[in-house]
C-alpha atoms as a PDB file:
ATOM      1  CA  UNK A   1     -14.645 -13.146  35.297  1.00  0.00           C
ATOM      2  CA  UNK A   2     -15.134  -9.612  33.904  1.00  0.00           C
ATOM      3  CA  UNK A   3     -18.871  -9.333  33.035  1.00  0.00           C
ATOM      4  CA  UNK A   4     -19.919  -5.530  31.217  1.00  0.00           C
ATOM      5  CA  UNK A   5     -22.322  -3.415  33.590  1.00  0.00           C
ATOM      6  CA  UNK A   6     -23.921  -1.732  30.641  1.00  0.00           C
ATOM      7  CA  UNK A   7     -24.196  -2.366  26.861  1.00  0.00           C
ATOM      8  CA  UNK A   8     -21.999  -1.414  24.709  1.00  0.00           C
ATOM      9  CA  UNK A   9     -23.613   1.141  22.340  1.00  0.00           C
ATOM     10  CA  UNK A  10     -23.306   0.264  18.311  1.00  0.00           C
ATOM     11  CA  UNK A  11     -21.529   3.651  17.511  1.00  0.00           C
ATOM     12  CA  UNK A  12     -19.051   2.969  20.316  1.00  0.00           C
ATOM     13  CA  UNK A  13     -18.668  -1.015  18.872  1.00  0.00           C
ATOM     14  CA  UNK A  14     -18.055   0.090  15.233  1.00  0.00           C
ATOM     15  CA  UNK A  15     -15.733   3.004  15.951  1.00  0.00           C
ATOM     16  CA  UNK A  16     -13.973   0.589  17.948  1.00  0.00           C
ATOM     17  CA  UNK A  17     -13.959  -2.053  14.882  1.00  0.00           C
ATOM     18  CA  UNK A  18     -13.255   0.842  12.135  1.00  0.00           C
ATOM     19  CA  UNK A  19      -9.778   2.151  13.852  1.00  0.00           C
ATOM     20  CA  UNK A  20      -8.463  -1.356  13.677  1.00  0.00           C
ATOM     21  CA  UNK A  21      -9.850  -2.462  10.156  1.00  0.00           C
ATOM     22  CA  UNK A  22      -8.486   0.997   8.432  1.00  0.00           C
ATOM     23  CA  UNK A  23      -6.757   0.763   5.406  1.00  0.00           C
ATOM     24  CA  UNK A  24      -3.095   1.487   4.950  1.00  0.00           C
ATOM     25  CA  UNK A  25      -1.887   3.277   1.937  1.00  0.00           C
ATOM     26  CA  UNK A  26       0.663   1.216   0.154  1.00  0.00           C
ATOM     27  CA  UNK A  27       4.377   1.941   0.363  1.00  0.00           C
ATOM     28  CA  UNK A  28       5.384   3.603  -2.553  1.00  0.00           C
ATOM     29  CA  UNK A  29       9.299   4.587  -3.437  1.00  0.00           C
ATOM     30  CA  UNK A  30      10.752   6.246  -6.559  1.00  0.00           C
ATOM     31  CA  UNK A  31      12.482   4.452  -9.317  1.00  0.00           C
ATOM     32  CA  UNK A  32      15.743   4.989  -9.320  1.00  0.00           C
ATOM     33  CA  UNK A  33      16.201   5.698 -13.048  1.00  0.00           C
ATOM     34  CA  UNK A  34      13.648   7.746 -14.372  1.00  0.00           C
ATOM     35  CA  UNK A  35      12.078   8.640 -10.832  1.00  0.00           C
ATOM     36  CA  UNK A  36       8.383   7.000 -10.932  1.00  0.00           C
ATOM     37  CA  UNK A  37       6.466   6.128  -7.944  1.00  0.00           C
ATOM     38  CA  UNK A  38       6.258   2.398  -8.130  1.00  0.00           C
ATOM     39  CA  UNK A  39       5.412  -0.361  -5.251  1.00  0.00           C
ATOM     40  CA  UNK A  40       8.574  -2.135  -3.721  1.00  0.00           C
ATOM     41  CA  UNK A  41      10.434  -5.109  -5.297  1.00  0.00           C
ATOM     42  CA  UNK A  42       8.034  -4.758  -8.957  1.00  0.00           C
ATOM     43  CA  UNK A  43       9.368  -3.631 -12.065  1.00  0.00           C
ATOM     44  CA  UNK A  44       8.978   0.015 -13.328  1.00  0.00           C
ATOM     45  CA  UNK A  45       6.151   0.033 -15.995  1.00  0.00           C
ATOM     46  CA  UNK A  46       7.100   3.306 -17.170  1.00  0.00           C
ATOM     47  CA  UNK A  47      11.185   2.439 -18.027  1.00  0.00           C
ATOM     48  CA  UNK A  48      11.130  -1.351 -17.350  1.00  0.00           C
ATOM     49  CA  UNK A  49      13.996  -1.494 -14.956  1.00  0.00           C
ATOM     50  CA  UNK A  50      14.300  -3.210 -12.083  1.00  0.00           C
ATOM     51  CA  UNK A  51      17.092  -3.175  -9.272  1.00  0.00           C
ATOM     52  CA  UNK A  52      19.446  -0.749 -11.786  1.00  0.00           C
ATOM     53  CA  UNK A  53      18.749  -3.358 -14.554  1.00  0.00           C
ATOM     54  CA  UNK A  54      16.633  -3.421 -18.133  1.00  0.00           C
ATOM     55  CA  UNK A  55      14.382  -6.133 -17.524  1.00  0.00           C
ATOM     56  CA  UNK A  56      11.414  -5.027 -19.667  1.00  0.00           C
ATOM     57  CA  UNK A  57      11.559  -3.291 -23.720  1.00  0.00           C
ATOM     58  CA  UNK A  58       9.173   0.150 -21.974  1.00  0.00           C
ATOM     59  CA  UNK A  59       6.532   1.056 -24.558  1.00  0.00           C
ATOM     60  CA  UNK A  60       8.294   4.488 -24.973  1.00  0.00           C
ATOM     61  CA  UNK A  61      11.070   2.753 -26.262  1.00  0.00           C
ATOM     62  CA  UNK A  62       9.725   0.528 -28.611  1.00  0.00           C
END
């Protein structure tokens, strides 16, 4: 069994830790009617549509 001849500094251990526990930024695509970044498979707030499709009466609008 592998046993560690020396000990493993803190910097090293949370450098280590921080690479893998990084945040991703979310996936973001345009709408395809008026063009507003918006988060996959959620309605546009900004027009209301949602896969070519009113869904939602957009504040502008109304």
């Amino acid at each position: 069994m592998a046993v560690p001849k020396f000990k493993v500094s803190k910097a090293r251990t949370r450098r280590r830790r921080s690479i893998n526990m990084r945040m991703t930024a979310p996936n973001l695509i345009s709408c395809s009617s008026c063009g507003n970044k918006i988060l996959r498979h959620r309605v546009c707030p900004k027009c209301g549509f949602y896969k070519g499709q009113q869904v939602l009466e957009s504040v502008e609008m109304a």
